[in-house]
PDB file of N, CA and C in Angstrom:
ATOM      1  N   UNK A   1      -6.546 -14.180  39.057  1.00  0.00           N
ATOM      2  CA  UNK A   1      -5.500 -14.773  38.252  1.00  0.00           C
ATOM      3  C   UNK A   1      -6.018 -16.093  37.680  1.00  0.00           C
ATOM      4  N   UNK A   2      -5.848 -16.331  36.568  1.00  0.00           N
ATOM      5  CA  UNK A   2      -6.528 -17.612  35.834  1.00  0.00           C
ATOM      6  C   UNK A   2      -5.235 -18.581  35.922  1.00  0.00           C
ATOM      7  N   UNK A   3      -5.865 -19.806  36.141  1.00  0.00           N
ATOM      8  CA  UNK A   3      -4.904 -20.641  35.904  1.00  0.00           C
ATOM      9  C   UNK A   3      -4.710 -21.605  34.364  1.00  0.00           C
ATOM     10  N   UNK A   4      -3.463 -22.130  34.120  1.00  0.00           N
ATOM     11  CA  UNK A   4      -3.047 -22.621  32.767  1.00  0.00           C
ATOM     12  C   UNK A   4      -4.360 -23.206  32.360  1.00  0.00           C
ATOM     13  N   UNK A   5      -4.697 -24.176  33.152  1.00  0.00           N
ATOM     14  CA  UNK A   5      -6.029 -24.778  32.539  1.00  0.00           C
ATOM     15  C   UNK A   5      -7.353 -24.185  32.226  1.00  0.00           C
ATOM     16  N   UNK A   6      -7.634 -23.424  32.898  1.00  0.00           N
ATOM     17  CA  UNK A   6      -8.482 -21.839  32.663  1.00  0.00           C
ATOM     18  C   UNK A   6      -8.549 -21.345  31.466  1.00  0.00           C
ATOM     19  N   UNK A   7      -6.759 -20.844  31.261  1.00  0.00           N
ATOM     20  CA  UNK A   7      -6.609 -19.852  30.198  1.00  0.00           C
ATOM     21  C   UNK A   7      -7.051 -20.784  29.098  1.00  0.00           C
ATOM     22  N   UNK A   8      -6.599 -22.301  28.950  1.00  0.00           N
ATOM     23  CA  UNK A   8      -6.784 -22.686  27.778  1.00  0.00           C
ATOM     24  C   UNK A   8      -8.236 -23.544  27.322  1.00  0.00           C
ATOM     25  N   UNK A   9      -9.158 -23.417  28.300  1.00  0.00           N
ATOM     26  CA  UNK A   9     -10.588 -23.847  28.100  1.00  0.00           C
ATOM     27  C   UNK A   9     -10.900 -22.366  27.128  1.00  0.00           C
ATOM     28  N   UNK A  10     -10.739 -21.077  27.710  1.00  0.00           N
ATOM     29  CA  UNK A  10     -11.106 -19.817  27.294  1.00  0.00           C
ATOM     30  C   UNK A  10     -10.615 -19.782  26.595  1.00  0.00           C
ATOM     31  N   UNK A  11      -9.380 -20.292  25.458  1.00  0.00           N
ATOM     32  CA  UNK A  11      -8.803 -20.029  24.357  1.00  0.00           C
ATOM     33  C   UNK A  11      -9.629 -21.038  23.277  1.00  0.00           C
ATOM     34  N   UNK A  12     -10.156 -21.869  23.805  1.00  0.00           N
ATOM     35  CA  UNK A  12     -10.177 -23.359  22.858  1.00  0.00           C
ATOM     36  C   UNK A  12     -11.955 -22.452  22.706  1.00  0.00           C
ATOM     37  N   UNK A  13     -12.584 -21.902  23.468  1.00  0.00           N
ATOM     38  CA  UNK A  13     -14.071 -21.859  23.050  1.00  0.00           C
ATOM     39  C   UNK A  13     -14.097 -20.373  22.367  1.00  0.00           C
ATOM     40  N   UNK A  14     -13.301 -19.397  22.028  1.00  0.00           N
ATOM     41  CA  UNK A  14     -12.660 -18.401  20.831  1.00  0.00           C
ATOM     42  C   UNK A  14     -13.682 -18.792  19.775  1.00  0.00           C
ATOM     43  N   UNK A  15     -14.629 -18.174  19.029  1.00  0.00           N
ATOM     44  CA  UNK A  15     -14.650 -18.611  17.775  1.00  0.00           C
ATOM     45  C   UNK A  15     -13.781 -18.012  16.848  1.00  0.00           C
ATOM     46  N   UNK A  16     -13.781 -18.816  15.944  1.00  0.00           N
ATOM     47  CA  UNK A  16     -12.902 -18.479  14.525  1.00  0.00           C
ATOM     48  C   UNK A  16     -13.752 -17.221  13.981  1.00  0.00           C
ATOM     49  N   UNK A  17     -12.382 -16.081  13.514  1.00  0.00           N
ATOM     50  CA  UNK A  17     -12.915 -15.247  13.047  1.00  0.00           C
ATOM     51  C   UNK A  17     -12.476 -14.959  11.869  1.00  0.00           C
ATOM     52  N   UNK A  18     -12.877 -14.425  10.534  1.00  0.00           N
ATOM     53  CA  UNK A  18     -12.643 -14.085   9.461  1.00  0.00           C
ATOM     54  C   UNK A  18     -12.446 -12.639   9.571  1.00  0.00           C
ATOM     55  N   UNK A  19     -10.919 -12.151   9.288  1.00  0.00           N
ATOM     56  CA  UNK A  19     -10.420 -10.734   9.870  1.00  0.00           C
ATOM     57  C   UNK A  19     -11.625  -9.799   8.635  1.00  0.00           C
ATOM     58  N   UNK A  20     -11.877  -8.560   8.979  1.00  0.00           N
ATOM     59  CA  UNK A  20     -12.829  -7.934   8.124  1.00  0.00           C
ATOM     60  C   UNK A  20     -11.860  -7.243   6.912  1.00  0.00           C
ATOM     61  N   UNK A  21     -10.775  -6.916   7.781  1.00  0.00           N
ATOM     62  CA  UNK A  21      -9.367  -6.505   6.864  1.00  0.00           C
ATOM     63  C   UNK A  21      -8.797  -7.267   5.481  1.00  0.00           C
ATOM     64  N   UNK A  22      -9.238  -8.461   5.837  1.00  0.00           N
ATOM     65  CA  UNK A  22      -8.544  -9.636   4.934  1.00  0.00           C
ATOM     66  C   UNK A  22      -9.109  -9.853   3.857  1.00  0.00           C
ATOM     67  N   UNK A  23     -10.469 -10.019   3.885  1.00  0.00           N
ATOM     68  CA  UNK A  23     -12.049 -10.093   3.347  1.00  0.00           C
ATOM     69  C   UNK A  23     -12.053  -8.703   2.577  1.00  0.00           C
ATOM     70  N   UNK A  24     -11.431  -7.489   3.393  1.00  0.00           N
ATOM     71  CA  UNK A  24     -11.858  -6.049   2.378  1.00  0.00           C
ATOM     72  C   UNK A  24     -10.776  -6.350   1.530  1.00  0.00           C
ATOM     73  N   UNK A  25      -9.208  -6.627   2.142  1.00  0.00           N
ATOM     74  CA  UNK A  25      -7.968  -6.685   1.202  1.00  0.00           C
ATOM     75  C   UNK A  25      -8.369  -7.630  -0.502  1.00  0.00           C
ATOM     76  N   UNK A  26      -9.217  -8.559  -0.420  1.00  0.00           N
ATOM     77  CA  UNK A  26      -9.544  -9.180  -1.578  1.00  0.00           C
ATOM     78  C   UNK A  26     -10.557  -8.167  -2.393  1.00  0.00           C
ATOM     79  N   UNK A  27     -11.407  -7.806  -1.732  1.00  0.00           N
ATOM     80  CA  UNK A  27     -11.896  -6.851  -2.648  1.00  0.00           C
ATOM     81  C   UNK A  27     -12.058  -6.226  -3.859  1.00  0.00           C
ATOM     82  N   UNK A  28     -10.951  -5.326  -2.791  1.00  0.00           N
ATOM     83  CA  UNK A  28     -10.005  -4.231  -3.248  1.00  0.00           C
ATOM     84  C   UNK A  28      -9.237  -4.731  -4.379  1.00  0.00           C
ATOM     85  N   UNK A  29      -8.865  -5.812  -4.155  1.00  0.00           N
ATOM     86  CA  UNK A  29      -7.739  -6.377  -4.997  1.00  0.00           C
ATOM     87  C   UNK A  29      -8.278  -6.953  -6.351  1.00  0.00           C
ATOM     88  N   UNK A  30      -9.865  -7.417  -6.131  1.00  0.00           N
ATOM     89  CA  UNK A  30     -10.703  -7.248  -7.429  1.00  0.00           C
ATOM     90  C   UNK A  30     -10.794  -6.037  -8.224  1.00  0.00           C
ATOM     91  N   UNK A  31     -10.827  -5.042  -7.738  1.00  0.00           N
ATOM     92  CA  UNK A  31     -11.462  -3.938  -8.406  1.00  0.00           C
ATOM     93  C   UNK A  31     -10.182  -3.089  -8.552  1.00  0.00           C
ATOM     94  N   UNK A  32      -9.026  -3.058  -8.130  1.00  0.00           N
ATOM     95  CA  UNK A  32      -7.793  -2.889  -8.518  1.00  0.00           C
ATOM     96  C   UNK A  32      -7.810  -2.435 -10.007  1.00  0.00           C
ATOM     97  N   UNK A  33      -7.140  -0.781 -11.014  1.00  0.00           N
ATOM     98  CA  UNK A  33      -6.804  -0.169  -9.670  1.00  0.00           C
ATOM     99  C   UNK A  33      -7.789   0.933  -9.533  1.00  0.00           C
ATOM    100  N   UNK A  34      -8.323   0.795  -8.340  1.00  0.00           N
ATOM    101  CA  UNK A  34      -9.302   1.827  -8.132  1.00  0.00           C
ATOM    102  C   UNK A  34      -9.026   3.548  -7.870  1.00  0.00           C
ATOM    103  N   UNK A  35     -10.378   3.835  -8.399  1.00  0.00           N
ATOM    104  CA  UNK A  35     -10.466   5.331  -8.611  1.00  0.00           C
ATOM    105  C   UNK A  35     -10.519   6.205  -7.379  1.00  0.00           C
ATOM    106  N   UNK A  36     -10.381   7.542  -7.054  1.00  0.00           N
ATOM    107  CA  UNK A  36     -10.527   8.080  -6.221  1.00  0.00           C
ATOM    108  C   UNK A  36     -11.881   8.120  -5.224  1.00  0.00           C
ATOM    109  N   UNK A  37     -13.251   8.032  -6.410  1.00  0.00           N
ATOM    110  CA  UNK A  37     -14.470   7.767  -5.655  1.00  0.00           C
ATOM    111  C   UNK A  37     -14.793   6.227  -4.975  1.00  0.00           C
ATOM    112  N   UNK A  38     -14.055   5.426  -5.559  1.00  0.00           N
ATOM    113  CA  UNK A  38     -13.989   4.360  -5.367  1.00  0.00           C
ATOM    114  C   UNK A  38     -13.165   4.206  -3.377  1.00  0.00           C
ATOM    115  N   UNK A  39     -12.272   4.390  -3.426  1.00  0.00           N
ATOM    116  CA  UNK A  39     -11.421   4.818  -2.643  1.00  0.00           C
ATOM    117  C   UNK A  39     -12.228   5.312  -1.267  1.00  0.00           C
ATOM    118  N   UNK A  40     -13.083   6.170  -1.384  1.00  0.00           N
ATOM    119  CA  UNK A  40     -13.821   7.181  -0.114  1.00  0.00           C
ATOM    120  C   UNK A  40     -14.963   6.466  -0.424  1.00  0.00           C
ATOM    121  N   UNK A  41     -15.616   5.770  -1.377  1.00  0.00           N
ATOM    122  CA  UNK A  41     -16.717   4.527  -0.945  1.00  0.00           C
ATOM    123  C   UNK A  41     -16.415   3.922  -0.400  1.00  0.00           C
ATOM    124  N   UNK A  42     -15.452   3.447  -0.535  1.00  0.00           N
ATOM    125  CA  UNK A  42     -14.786   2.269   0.604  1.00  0.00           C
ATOM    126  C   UNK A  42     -14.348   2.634   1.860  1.00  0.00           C
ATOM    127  N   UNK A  43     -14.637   4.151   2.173  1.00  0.00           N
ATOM    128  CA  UNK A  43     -13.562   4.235   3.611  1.00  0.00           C
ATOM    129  C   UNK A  43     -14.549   3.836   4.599  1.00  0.00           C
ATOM    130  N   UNK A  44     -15.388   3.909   5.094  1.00  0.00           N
ATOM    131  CA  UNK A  44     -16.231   3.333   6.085  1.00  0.00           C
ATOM    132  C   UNK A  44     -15.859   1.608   6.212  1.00  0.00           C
ATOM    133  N   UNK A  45     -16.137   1.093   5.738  1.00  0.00           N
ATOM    134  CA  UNK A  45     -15.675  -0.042   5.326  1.00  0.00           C
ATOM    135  C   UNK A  45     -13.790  -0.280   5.799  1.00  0.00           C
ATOM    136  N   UNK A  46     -13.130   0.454   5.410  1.00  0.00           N
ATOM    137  CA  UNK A  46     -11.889   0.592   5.725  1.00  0.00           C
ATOM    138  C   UNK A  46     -11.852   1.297   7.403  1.00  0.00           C
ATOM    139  N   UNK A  47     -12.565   1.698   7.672  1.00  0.00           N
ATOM    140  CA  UNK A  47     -12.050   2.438   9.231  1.00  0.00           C
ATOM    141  C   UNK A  47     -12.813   1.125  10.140  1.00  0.00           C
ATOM    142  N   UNK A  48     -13.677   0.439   9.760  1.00  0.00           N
ATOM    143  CA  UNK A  48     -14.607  -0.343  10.241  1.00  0.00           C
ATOM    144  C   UNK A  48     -13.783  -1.808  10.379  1.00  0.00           C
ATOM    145  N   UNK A  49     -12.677  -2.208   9.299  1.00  0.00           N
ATOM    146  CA  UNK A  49     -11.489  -2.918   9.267  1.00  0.00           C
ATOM    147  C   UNK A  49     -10.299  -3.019  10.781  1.00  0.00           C
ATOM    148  N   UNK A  50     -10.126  -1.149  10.196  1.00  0.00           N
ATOM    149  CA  UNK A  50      -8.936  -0.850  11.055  1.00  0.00           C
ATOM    150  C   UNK A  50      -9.391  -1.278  12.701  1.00  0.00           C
ATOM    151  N   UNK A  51     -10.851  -0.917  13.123  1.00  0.00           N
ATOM    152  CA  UNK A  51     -11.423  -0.846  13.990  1.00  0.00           C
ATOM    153  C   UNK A  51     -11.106  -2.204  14.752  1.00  0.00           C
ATOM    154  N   UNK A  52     -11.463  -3.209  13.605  1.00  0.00           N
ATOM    155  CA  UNK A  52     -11.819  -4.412  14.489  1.00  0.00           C
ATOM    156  C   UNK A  52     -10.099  -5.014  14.293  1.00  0.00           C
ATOM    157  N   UNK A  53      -9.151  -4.214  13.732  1.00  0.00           N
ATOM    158  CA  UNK A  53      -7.978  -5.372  13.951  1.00  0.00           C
ATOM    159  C   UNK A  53      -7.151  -4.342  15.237  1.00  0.00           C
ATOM    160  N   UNK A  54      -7.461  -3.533  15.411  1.00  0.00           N
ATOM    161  CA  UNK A  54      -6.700  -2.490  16.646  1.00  0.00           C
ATOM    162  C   UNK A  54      -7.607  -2.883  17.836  1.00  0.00           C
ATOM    163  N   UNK A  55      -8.759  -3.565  17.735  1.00  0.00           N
ATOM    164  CA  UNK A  55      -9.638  -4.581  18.920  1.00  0.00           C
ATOM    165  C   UNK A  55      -9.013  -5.562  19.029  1.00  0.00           C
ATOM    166  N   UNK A  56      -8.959  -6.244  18.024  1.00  0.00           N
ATOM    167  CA  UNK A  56      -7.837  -7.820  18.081  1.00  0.00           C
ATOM    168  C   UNK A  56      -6.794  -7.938  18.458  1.00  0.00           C
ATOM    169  N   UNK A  57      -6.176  -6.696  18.195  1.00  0.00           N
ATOM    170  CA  UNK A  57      -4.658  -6.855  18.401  1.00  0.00           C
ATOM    171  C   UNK A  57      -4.685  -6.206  20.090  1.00  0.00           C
ATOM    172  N   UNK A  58      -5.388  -5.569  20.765  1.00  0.00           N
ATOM    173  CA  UNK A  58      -5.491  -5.403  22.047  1.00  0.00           C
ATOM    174  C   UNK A  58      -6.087  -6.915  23.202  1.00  0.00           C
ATOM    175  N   UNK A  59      -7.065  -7.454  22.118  1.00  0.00           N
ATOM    176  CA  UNK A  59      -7.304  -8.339  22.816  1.00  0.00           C
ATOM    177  C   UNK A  59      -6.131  -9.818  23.317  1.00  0.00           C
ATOM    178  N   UNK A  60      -5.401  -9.903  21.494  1.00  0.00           N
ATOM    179  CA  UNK A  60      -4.171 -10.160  21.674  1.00  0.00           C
ATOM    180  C   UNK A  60      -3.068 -10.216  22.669  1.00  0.00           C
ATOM    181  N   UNK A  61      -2.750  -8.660  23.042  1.00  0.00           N
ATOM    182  CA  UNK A  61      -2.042  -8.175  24.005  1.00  0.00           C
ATOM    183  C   UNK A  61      -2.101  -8.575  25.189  1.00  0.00           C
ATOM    184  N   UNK A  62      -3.308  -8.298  25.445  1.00  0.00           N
ATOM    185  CA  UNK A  62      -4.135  -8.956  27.020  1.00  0.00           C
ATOM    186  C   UNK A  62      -3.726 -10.354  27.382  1.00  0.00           C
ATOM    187  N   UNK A  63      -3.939 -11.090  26.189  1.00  0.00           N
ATOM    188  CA  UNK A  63      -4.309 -12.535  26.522  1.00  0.00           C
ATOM    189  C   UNK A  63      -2.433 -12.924  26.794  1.00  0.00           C
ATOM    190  N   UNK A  64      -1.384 -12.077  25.910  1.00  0.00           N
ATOM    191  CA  UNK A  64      -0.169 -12.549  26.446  1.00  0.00           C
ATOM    192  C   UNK A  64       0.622 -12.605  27.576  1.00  0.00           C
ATOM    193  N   UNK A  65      -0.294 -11.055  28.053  1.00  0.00           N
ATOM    194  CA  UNK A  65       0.141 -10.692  28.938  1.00  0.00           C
ATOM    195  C   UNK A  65      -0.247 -11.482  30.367  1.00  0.00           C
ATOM    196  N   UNK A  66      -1.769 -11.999  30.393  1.00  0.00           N
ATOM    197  CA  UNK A  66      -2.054 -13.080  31.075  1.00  0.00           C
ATOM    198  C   UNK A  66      -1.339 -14.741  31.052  1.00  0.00           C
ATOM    199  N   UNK A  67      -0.706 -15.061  30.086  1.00  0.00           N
ATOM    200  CA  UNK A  67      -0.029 -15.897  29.709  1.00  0.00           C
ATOM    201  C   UNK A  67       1.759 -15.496  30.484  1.00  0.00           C
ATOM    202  N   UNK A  68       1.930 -14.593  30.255  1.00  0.00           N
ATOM    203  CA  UNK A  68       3.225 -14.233  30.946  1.00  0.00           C
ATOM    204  C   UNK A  68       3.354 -14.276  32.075  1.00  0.00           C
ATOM    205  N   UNK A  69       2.246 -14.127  33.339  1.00  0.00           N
ATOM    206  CA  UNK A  69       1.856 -13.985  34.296  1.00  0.00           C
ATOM    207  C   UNK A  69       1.530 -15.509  34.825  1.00  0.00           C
ATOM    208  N   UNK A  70       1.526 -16.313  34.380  1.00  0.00           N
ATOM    209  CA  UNK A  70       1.243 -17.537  34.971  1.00  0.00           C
ATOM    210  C   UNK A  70       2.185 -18.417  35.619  1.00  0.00           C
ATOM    211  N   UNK A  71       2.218 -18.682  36.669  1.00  0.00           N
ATOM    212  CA  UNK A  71       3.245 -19.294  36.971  1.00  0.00           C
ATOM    213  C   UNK A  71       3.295 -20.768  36.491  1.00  0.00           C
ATOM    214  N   UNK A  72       5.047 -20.811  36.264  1.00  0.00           N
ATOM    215  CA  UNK A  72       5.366 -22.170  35.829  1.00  0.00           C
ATOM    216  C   UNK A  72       5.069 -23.364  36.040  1.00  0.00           C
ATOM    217  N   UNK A  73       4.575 -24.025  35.629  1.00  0.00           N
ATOM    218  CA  UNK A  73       4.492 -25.574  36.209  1.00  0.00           C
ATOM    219  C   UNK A  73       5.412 -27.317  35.528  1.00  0.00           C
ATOM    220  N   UNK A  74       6.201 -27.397  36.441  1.00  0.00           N
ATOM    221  CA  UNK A  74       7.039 -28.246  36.103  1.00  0.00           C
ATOM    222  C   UNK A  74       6.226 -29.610  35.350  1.00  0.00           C
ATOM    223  N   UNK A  75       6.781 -29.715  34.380  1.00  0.00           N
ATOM    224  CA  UNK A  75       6.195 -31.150  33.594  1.00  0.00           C
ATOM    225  C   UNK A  75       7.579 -32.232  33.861  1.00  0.00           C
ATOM    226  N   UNK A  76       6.679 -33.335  33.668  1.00  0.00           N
ATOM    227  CA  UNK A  76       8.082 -34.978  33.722  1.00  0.00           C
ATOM    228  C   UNK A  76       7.938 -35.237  32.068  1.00  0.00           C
ATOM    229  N   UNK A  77       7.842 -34.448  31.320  1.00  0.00           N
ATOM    230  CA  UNK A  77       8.380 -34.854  30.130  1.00  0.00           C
ATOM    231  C   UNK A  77       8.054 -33.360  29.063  1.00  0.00           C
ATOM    232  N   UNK A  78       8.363 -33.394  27.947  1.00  0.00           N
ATOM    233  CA  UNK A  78       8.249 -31.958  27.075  1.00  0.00           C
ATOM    234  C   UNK A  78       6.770 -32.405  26.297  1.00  0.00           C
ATOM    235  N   UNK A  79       6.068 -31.273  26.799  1.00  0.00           N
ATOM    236  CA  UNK A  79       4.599 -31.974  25.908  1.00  0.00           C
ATOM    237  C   UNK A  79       4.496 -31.932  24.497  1.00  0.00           C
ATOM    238  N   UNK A  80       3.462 -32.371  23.908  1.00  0.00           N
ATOM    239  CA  UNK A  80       3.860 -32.606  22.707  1.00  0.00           C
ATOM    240  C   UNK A  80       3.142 -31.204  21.980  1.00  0.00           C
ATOM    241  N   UNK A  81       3.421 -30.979  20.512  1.00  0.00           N
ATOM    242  CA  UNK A  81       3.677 -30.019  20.167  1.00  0.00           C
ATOM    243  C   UNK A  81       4.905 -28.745  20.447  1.00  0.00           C
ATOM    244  N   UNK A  82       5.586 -28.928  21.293  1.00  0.00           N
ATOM    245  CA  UNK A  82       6.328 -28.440  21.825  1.00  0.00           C
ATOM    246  C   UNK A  82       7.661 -28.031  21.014  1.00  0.00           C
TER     247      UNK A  82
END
């Protein structure tokens, strides 16, 4: 079981990621509106997207679910950002 201070050393050293989804969505949105061959050139590229945001969004999951699991710890004041 990780504790609060744990979880958030392991959150803070995360690198930043540029979704591959987001990056293809512009693309696409250049070359708009694309053709059918166009379309199945791109699907590798598109399953390779889906891939890494159905990874993210599991990794996501995990990390809340570890977050839910932590027990409370009383503070003497509301921290900031809060």
């Amino acid at each position: 079981m990780l504790t609060a201070a744990q979880l958030a050393h392991h959150l803070q050293q995360l690198p930043l990621t540029e979704l591959r989804a987001l990056r293809l969505n512009q693309e696409i949105e250049q070359l708009a509106p694309l053709t059918a061959a166009q379309v199945l050139a791109l699907a590798p590229q598109i399953e390779a997207a889906l891939a890494e945001s159905r990874r993210l969004s599991e990794q996501s999951r995990r990390i809340i679910q570890q977050c839910l699991q932590l027990t409370p710890v009383p503070q003497p004041k509301v921290p900031l950002g809060f």
